[in-house]
C-alpha atoms as a PDB file:
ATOM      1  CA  UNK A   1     102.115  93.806 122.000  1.00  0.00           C
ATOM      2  CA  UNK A   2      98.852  91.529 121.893  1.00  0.00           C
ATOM      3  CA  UNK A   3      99.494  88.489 121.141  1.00  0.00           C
ATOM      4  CA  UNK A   4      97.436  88.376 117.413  1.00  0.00           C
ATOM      5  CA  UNK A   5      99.283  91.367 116.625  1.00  0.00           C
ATOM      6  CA  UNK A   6     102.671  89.905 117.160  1.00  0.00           C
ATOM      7  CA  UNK A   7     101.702  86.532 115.110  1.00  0.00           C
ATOM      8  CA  UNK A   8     100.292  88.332 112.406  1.00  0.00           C
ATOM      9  CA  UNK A   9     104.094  90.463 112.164  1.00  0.00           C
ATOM     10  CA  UNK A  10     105.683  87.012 112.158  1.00  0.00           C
ATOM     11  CA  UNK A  11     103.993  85.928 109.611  1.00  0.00           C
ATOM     12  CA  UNK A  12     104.353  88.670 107.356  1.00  0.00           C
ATOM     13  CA  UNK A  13     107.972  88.617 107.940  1.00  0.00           C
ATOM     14  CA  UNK A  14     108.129  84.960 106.863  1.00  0.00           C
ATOM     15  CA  UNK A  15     106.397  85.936 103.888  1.00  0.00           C
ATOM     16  CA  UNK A  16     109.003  88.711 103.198  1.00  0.00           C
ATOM     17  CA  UNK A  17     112.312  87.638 103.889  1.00  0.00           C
ATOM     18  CA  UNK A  18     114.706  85.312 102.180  1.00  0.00           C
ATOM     19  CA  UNK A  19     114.023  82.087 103.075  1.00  0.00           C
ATOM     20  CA  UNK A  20     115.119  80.526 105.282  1.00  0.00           C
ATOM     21  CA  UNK A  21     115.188  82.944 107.748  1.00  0.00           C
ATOM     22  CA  UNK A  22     116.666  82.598 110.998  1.00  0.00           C
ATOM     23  CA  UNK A  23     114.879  83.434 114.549  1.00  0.00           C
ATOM     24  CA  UNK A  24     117.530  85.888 114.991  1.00  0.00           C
ATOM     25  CA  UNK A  25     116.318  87.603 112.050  1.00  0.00           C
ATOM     26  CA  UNK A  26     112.854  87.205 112.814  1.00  0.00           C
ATOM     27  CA  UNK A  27     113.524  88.785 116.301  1.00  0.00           C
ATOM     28  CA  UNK A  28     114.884  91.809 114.911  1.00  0.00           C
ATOM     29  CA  UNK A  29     112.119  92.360 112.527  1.00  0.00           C
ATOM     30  CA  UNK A  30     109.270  92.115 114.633  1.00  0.00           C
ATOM     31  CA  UNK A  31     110.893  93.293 117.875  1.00  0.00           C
ATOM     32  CA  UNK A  32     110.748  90.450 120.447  1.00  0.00           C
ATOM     33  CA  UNK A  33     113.148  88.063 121.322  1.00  0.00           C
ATOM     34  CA  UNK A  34     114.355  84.810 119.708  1.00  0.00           C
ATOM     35  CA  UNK A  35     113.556  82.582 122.669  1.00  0.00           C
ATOM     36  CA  UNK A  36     109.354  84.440 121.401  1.00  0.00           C
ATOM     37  CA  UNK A  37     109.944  83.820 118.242  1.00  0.00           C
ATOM     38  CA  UNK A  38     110.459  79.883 118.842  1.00  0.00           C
ATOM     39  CA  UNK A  39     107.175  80.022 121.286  1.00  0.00           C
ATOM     40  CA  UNK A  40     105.472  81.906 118.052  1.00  0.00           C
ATOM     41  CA  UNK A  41     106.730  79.343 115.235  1.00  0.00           C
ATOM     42  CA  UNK A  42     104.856  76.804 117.459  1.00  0.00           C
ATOM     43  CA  UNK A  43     101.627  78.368 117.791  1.00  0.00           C
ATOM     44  CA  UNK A  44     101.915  79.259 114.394  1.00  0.00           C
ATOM     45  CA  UNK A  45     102.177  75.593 113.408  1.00  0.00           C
ATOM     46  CA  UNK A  46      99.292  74.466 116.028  1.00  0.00           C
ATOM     47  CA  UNK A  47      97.213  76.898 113.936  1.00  0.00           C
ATOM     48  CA  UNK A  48      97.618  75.305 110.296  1.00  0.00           C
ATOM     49  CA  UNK A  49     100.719  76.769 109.044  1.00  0.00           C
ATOM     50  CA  UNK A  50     102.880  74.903 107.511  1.00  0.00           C
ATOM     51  CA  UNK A  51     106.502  76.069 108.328  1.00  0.00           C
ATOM     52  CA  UNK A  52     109.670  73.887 107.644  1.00  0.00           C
ATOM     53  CA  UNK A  53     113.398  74.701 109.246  1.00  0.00           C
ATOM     54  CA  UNK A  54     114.028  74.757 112.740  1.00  0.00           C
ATOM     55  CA  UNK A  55     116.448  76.040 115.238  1.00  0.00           C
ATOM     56  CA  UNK A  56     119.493  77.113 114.112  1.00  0.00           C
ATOM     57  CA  UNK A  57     119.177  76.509 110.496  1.00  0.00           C
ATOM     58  CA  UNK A  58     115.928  78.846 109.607  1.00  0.00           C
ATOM     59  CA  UNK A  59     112.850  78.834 108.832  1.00  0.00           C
ATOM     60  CA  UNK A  60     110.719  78.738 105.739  1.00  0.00           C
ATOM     61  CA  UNK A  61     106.733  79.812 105.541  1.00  0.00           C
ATOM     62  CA  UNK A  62     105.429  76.637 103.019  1.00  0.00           C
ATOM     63  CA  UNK A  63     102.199  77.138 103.135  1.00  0.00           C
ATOM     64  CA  UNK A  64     100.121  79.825 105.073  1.00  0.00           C
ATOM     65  CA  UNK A  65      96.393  79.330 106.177  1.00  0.00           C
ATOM     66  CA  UNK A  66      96.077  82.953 107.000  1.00  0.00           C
ATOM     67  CA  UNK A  67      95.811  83.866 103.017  1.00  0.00           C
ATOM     68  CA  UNK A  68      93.320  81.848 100.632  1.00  0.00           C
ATOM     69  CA  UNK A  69      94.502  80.053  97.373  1.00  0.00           C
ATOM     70  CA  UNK A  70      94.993  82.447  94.153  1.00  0.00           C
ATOM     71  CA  UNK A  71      96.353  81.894  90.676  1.00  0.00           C
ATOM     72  CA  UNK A  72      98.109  84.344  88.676  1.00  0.00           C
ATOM     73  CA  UNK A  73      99.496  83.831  84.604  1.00  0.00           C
ATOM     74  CA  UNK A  74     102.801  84.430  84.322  1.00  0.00           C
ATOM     75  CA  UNK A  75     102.279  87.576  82.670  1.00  0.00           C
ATOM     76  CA  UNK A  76     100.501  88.673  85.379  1.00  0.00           C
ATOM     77  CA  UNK A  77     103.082  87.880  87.643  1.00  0.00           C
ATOM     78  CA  UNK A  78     105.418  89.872  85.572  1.00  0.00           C
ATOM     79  CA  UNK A  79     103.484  92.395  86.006  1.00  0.00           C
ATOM     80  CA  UNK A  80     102.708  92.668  89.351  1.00  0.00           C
ATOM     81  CA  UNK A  81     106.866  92.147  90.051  1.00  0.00           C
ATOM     82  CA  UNK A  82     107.651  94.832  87.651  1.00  0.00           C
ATOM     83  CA  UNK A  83     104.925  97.435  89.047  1.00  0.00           C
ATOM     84  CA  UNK A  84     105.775  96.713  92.932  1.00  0.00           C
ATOM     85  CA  UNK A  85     109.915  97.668  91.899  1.00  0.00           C
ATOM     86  CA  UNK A  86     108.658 100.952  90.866  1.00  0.00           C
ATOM     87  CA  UNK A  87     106.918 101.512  93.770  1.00  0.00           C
ATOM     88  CA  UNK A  88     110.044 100.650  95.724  1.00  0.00           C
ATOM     89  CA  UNK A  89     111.975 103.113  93.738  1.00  0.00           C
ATOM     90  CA  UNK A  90     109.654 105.927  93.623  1.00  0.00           C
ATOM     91  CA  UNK A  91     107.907 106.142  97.137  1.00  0.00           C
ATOM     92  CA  UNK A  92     108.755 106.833 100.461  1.00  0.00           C
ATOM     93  CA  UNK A  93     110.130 104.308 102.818  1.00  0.00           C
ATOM     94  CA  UNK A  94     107.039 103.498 104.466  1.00  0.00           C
ATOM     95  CA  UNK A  95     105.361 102.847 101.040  1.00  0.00           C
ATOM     96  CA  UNK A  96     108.569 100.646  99.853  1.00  0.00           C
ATOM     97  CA  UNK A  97     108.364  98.224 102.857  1.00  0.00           C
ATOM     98  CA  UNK A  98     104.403  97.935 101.546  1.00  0.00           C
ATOM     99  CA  UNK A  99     105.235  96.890  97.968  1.00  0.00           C
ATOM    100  CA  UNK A 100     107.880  94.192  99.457  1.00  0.00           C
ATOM    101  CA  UNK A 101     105.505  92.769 101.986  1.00  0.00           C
ATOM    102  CA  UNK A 102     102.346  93.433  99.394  1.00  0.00           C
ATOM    103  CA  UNK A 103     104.612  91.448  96.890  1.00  0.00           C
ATOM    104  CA  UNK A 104     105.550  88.595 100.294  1.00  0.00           C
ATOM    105  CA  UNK A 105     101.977  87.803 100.592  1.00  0.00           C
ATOM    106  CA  UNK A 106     100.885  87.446  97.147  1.00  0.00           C
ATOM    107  CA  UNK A 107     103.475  85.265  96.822  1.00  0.00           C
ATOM    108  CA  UNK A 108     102.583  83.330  99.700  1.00  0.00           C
ATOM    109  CA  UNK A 109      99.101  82.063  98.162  1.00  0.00           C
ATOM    110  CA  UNK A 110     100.528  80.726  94.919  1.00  0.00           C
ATOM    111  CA  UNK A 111     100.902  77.255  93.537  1.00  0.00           C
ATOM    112  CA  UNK A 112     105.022  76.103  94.035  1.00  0.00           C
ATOM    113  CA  UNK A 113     105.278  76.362  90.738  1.00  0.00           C
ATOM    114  CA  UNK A 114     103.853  79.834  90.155  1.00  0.00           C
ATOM    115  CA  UNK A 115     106.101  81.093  93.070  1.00  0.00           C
ATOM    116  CA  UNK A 116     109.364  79.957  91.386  1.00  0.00           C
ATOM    117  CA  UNK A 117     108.308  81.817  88.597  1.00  0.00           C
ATOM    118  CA  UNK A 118     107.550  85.162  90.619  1.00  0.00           C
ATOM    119  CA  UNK A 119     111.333  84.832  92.107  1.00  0.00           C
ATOM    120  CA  UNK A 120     112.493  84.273  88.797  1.00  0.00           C
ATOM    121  CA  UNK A 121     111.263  86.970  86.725  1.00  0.00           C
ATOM    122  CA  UNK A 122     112.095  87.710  82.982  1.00  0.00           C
ATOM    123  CA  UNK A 123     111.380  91.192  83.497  1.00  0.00           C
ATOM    124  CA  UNK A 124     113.566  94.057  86.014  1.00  0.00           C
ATOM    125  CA  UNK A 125     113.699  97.556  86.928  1.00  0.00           C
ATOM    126  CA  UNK A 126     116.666  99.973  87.274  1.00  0.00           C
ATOM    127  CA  UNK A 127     116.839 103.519  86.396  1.00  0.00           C
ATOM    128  CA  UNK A 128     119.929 105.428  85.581  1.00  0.00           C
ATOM    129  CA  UNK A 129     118.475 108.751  86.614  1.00  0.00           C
ATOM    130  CA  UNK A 130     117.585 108.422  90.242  1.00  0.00           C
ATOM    131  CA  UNK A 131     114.414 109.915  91.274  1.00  0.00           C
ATOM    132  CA  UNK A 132     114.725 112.526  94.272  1.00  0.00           C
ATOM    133  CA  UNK A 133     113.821 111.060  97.375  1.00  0.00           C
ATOM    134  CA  UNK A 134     110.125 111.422  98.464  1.00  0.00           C
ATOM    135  CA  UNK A 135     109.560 114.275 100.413  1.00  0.00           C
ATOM    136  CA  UNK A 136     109.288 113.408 104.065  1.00  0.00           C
ATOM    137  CA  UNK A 137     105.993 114.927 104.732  1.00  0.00           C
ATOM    138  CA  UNK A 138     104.516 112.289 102.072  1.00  0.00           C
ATOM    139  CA  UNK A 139     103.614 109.672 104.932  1.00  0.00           C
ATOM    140  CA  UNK A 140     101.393 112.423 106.851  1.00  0.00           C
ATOM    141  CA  UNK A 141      99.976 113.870 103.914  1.00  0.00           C
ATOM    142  CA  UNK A 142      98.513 110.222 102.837  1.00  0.00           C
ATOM    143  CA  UNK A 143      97.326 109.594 106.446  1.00  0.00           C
ATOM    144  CA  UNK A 144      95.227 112.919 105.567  1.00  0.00           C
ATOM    145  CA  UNK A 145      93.620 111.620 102.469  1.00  0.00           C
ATOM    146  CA  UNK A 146      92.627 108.495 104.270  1.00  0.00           C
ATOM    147  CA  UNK A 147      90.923 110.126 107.236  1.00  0.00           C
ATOM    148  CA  UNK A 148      89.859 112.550 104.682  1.00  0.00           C
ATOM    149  CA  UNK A 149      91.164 115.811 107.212  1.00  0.00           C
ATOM    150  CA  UNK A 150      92.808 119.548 106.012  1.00  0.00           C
ATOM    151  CA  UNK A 151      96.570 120.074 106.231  1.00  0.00           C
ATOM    152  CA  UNK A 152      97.787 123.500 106.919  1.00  0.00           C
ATOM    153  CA  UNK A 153     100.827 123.996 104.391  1.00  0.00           C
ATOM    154  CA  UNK A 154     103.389 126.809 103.766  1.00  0.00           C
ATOM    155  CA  UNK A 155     103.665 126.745 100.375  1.00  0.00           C
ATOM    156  CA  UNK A 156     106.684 128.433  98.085  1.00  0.00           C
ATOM    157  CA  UNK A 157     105.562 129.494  95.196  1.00  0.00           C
ATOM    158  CA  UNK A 158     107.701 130.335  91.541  1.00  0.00           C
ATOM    159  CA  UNK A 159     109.057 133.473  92.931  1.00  0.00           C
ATOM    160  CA  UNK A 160     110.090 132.569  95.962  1.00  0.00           C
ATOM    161  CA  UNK A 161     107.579 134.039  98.443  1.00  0.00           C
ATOM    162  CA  UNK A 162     105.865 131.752 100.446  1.00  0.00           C
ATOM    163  CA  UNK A 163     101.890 131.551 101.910  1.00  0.00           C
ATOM    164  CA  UNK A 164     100.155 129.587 104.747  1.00  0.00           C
ATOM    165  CA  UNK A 165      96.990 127.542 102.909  1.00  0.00           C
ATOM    166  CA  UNK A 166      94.636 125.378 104.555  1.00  0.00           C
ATOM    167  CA  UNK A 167      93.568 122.503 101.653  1.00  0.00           C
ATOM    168  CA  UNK A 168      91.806 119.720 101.658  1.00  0.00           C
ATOM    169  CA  UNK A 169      94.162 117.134 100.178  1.00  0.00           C
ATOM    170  CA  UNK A 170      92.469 114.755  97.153  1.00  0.00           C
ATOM    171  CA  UNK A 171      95.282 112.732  95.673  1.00  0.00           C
ATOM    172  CA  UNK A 172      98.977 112.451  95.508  1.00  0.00           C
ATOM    173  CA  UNK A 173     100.352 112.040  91.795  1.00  0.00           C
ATOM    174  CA  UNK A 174     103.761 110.562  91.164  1.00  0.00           C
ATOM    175  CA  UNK A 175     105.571 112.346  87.754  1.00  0.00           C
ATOM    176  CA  UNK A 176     108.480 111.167  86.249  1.00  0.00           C
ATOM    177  CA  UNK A 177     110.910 113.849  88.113  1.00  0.00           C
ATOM    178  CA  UNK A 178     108.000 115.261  91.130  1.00  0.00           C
ATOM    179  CA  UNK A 179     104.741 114.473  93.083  1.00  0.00           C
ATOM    180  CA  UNK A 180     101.920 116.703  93.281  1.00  0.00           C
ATOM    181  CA  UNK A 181      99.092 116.720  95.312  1.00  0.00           C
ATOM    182  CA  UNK A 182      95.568 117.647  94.035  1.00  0.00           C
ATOM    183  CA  UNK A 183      93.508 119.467  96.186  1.00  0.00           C
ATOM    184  CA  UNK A 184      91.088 121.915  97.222  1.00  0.00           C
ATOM    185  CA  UNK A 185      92.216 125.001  98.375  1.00  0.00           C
ATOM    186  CA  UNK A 186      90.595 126.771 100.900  1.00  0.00           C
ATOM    187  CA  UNK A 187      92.408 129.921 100.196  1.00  0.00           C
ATOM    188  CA  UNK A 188      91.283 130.168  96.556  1.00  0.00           C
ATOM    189  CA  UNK A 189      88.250 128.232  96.704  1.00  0.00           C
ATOM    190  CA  UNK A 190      88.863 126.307  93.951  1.00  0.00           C
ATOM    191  CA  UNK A 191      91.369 123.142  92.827  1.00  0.00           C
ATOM    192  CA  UNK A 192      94.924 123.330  92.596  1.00  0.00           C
ATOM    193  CA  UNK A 193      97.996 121.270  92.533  1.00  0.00           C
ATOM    194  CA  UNK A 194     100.710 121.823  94.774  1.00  0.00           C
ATOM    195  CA  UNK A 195     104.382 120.412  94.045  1.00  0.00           C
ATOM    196  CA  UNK A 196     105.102 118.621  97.460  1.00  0.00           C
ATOM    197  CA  UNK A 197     108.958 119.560  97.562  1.00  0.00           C
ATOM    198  CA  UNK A 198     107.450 123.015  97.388  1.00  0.00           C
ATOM    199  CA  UNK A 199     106.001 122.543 100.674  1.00  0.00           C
ATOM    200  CA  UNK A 200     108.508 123.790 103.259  1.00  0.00           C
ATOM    201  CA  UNK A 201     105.824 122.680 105.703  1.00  0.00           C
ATOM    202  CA  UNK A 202     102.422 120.773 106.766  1.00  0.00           C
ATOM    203  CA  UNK A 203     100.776 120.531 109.615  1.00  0.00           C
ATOM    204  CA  UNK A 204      97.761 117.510 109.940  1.00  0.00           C
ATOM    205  CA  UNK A 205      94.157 119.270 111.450  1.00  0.00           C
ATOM    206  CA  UNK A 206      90.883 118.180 112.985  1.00  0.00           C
ATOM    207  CA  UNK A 207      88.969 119.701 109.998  1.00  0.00           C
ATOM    208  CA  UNK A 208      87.260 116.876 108.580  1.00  0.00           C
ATOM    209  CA  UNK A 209      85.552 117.474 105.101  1.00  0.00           C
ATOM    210  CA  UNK A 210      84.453 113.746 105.263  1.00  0.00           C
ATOM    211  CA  UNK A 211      82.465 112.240 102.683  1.00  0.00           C
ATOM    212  CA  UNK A 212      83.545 114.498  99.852  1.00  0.00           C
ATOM    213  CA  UNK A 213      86.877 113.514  98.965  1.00  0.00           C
ATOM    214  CA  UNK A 214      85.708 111.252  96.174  1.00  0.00           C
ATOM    215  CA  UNK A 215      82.919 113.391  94.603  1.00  0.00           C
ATOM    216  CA  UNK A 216      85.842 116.237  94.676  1.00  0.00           C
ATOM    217  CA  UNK A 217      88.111 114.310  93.203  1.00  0.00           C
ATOM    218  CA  UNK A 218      86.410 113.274  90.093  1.00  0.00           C
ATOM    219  CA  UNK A 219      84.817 116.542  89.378  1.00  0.00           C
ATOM    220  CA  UNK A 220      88.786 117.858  89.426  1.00  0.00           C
ATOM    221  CA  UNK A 221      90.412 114.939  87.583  1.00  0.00           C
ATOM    222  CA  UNK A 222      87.040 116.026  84.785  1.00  0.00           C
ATOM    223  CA  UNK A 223      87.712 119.755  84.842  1.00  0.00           C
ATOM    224  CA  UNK A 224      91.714 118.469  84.096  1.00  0.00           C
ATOM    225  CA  UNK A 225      90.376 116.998  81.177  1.00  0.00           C
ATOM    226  CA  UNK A 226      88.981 119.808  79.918  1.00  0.00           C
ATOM    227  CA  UNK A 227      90.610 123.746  78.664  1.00  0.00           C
ATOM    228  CA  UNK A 228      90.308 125.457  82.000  1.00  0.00           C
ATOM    229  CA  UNK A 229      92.662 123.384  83.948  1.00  0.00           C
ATOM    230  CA  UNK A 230      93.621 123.800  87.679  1.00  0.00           C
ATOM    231  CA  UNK A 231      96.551 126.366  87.836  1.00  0.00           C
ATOM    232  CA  UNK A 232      99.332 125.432  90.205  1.00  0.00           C
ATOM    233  CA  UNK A 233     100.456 127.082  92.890  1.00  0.00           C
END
């Protein structure tokens, strides 16, 4: 692993565990050994941060030059707490471990007292009625959106019976009890939205239909808005 790569995981697990956290811990997070991880917490300090603890007792990210100064209300802070735990409930494991590490750096750039505040929250999140768990095609279905690419799908419909579709995924909606994605189906030539724990399979392809996600998304999320909705499938 290059050696900015591996600094920049240290530092992000500093930022996300509970302090203080030991080299042990460290070294199982980000995949090197403990005798690295003391080499690392060095060059780390040589280069501005500001890390108390030391061998044996743990470490504890104070104050991190990689991330610039921000300030947040309190409400805000609330906020952003309360939003990031129902991301952690409601998305896949990939996109949990984003919220907590999203949640480590912000966190990182705030005043002392701000931080004890964001640790501290007057606000939580638990649900009685678990959510299923995401479906576990939801990772490669968002790395399609990004790069803007079909997906070949075999979709089960109402009734049971199942097609092959080639769509150009748009968007991935959370509802309370399901995800959907919106997209553009190549099969009806037209927009649709497909239940993703009704898709028994997907397959990533090269067919690129970069730029046009964006324009196609907003002209579906207006025609939703209007009588002649999209239809499922």
């Amino acid at each position: 692993m290059p050696r900015a790569d591996r600094l920049f995981r240290l530092l992000a697990a500093l930022r996300g565990l509970p302090a203080p956290v030991t080299a042990a811990r460290l070294a199982e997070e980000t995949g090197v050994s403990p005798r690295q991880i003391y080499r690392d917490i060095e060059a780390l300090r040589a280069g501005g941060a500001l890390i108390d603890g030391a061998a044996g007792y743990g470490y504890t990210l104070a104050e991190d030059p990689a991330l610039p100064p921000q300030m947040l209300t309190r409400l805000e802070v609330e906020a952003l707490t309360l939003g990031l735990a129902e991301i952690r409930l409601a998305g896949d494991p990939a996109l949990a471990r984003a919220a907590d590490t999203a949640l480590g750096k912000i966190i990182a750039t705030l005043p002392d007292r701000v931080q004890a505040q964001a640790l501290h929250t007057a606000h939580q999140l638990y649900r009685f009625e678990k959510r299923p768990p995401a479906p576990a095609h939801l990772a490669t279905l968002r790395e399609a959106i990004w790069e803007e690419r079909a997906v070949d799908i075999t979709y089960r419909d109402r009734t049971g019976a199942e097609t092959q579709r080639r769509i150009w995924p748009l968007s991935v909606v959370f509802l309370d009890r399901t995800l959907l994605c919106l997209a553009f189906c190549q099969l009806r030539q037209d927009f649709r939205r497909f239940h993703l724990v009704m898709m028994t399979g997907l397959v990533p392809t090269a067919d690129s239909f970069r730029p046009r996600r964006v324009a196609l998304l907003r002209q579906m999320l207006a025609q939703m808005k209007t009588a002649d909705r999209p239809r499922q499938s």
